[in-house]
PDB file of N, CA and C in Angstrom:
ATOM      1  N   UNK A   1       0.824  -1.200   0.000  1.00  0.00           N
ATOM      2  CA  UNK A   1       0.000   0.000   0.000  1.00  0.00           C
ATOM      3  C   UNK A   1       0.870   1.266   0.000  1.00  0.00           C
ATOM      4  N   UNK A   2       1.894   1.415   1.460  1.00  0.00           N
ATOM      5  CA  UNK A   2       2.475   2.517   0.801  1.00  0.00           C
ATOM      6  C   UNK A   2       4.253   2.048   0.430  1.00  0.00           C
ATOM      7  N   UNK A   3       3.498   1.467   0.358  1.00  0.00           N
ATOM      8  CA  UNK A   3       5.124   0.734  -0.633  1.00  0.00           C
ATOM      9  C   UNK A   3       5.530   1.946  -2.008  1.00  0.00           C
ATOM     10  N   UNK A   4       4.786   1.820  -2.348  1.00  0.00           N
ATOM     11  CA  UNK A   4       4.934   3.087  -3.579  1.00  0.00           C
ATOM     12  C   UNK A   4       5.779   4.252  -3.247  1.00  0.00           C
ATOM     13  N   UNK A   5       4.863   4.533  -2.332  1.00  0.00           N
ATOM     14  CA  UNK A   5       5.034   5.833  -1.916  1.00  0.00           C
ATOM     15  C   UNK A   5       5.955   6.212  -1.198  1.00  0.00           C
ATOM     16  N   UNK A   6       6.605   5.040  -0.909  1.00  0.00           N
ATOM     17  CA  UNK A   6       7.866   4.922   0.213  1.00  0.00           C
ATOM     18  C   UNK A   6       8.997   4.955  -0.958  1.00  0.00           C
ATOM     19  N   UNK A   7      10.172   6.120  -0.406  1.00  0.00           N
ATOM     20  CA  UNK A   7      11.527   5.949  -1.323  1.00  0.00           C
ATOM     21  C   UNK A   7      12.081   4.539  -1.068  1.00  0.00           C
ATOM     22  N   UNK A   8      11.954   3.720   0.028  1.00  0.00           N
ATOM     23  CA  UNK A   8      12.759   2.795   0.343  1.00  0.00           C
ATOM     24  C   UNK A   8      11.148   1.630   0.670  1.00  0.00           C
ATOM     25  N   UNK A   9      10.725   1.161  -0.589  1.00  0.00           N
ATOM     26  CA  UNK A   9       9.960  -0.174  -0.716  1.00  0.00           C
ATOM     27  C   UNK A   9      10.789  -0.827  -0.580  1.00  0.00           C
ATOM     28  N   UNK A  10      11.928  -1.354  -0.840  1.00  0.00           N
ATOM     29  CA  UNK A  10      12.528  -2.671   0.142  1.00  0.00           C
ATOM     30  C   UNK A  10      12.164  -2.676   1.800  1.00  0.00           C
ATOM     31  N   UNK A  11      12.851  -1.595   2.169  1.00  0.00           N
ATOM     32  CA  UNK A  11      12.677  -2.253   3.222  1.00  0.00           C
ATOM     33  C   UNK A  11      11.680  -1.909   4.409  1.00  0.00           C
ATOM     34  N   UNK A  12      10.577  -1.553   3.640  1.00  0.00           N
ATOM     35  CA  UNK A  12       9.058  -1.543   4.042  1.00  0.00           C
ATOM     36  C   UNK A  12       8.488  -3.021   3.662  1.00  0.00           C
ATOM     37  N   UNK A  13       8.877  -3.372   2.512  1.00  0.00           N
ATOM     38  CA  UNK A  13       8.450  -4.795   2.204  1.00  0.00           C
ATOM     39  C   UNK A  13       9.254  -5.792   3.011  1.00  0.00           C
ATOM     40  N   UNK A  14      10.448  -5.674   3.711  1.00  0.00           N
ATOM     41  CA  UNK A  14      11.420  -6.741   3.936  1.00  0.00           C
ATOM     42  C   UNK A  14      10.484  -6.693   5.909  1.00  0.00           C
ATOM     43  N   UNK A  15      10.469  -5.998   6.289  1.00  0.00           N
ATOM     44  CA  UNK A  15      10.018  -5.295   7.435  1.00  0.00           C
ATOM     45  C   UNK A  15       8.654  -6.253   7.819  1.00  0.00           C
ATOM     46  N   UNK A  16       7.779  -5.780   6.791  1.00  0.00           N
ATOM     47  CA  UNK A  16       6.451  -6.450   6.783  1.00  0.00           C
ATOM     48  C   UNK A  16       6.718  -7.975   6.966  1.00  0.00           C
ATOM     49  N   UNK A  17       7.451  -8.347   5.476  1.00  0.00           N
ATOM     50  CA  UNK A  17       7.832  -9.962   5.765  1.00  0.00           C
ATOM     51  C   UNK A  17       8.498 -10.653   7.074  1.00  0.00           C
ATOM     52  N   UNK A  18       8.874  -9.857   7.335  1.00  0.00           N
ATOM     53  CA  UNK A  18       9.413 -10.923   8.547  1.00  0.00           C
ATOM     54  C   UNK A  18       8.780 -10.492  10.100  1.00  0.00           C
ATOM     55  N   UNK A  19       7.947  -9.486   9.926  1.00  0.00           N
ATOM     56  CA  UNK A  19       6.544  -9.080  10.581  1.00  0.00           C
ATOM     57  C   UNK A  19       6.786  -8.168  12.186  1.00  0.00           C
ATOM     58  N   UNK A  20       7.325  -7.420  11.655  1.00  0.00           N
ATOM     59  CA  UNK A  20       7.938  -6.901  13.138  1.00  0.00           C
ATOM     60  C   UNK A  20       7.104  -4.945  12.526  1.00  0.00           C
ATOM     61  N   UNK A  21       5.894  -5.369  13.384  1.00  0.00           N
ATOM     62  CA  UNK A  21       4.654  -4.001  13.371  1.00  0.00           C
ATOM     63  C   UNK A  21       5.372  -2.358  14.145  1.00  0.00           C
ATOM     64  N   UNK A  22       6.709  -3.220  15.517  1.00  0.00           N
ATOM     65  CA  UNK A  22       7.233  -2.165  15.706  1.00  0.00           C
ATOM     66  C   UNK A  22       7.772  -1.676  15.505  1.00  0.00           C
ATOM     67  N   UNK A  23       8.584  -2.479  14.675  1.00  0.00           N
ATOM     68  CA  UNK A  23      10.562  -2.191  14.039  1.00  0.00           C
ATOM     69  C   UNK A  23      10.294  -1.476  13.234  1.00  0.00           C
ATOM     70  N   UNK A  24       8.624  -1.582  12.383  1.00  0.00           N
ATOM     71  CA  UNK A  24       8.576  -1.209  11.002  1.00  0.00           C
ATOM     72  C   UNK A  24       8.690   0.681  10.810  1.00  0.00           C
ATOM     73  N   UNK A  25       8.051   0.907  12.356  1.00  0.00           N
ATOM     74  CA  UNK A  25       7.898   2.175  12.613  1.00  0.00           C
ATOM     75  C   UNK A  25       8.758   2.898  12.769  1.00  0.00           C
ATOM     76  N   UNK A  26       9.849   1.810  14.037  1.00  0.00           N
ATOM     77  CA  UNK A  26      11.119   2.776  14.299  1.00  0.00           C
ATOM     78  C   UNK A  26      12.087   2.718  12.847  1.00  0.00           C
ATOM     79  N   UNK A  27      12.242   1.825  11.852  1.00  0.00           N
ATOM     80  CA  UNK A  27      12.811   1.914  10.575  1.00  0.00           C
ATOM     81  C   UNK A  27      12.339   2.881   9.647  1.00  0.00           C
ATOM     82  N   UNK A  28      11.053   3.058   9.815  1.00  0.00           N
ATOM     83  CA  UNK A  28      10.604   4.257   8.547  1.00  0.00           C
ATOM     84  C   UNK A  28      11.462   5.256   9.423  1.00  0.00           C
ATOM     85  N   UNK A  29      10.945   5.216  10.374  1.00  0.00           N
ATOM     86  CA  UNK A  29      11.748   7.281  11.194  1.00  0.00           C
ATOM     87  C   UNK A  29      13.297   7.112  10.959  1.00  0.00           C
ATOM     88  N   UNK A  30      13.907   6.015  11.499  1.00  0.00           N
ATOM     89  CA  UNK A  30      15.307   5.875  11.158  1.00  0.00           C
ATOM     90  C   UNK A  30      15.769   6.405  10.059  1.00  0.00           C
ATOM     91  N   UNK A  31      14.955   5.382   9.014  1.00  0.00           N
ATOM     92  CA  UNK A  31      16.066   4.981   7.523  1.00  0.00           C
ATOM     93  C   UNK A  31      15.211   6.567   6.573  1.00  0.00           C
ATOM     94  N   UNK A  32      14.365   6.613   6.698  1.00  0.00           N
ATOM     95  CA  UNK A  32      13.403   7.669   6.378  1.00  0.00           C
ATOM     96  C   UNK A  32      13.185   8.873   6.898  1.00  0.00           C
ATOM     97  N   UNK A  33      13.504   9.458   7.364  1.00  0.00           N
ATOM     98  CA  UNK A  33      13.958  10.853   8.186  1.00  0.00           C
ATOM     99  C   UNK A  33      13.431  11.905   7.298  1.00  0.00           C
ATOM    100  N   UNK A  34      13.516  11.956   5.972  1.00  0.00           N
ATOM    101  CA  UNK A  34      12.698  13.027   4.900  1.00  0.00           C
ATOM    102  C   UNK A  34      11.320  12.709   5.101  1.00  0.00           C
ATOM    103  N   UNK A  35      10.830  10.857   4.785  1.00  0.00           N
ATOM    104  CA  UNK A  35       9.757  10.807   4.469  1.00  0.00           C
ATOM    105  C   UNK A  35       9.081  10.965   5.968  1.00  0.00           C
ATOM    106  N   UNK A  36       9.514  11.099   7.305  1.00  0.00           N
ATOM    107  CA  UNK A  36       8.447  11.645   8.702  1.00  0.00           C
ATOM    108  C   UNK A  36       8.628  13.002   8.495  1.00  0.00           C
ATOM    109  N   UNK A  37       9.844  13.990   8.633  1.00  0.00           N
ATOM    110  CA  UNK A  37       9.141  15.079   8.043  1.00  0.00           C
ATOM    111  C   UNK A  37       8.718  15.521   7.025  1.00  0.00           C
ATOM    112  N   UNK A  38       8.401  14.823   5.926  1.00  0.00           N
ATOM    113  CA  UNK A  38       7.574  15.467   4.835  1.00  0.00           C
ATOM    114  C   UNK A  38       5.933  15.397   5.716  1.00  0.00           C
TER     115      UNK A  38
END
């Protein structure tokens, strides 16, 4: 879903797969730092 929309669909998809709902969050803010403040 927002795989798209994510600069980094790997590892939104890799995240999901191996199913960790919290990691996924602290990895977008981590690895993604543009896409929380956009």
């Amino acid at each position: 879903k927002s795989v798209k929309n994510s600069p980094n669909p790997r590892n939104y998809y890799r995240c999901s797969t191996e199913g960790c709902p919290v990691k996924k969050r602290v990895e977008r803010d981590k690895e993604d730092p543009s896409y929380v403040i956009t």
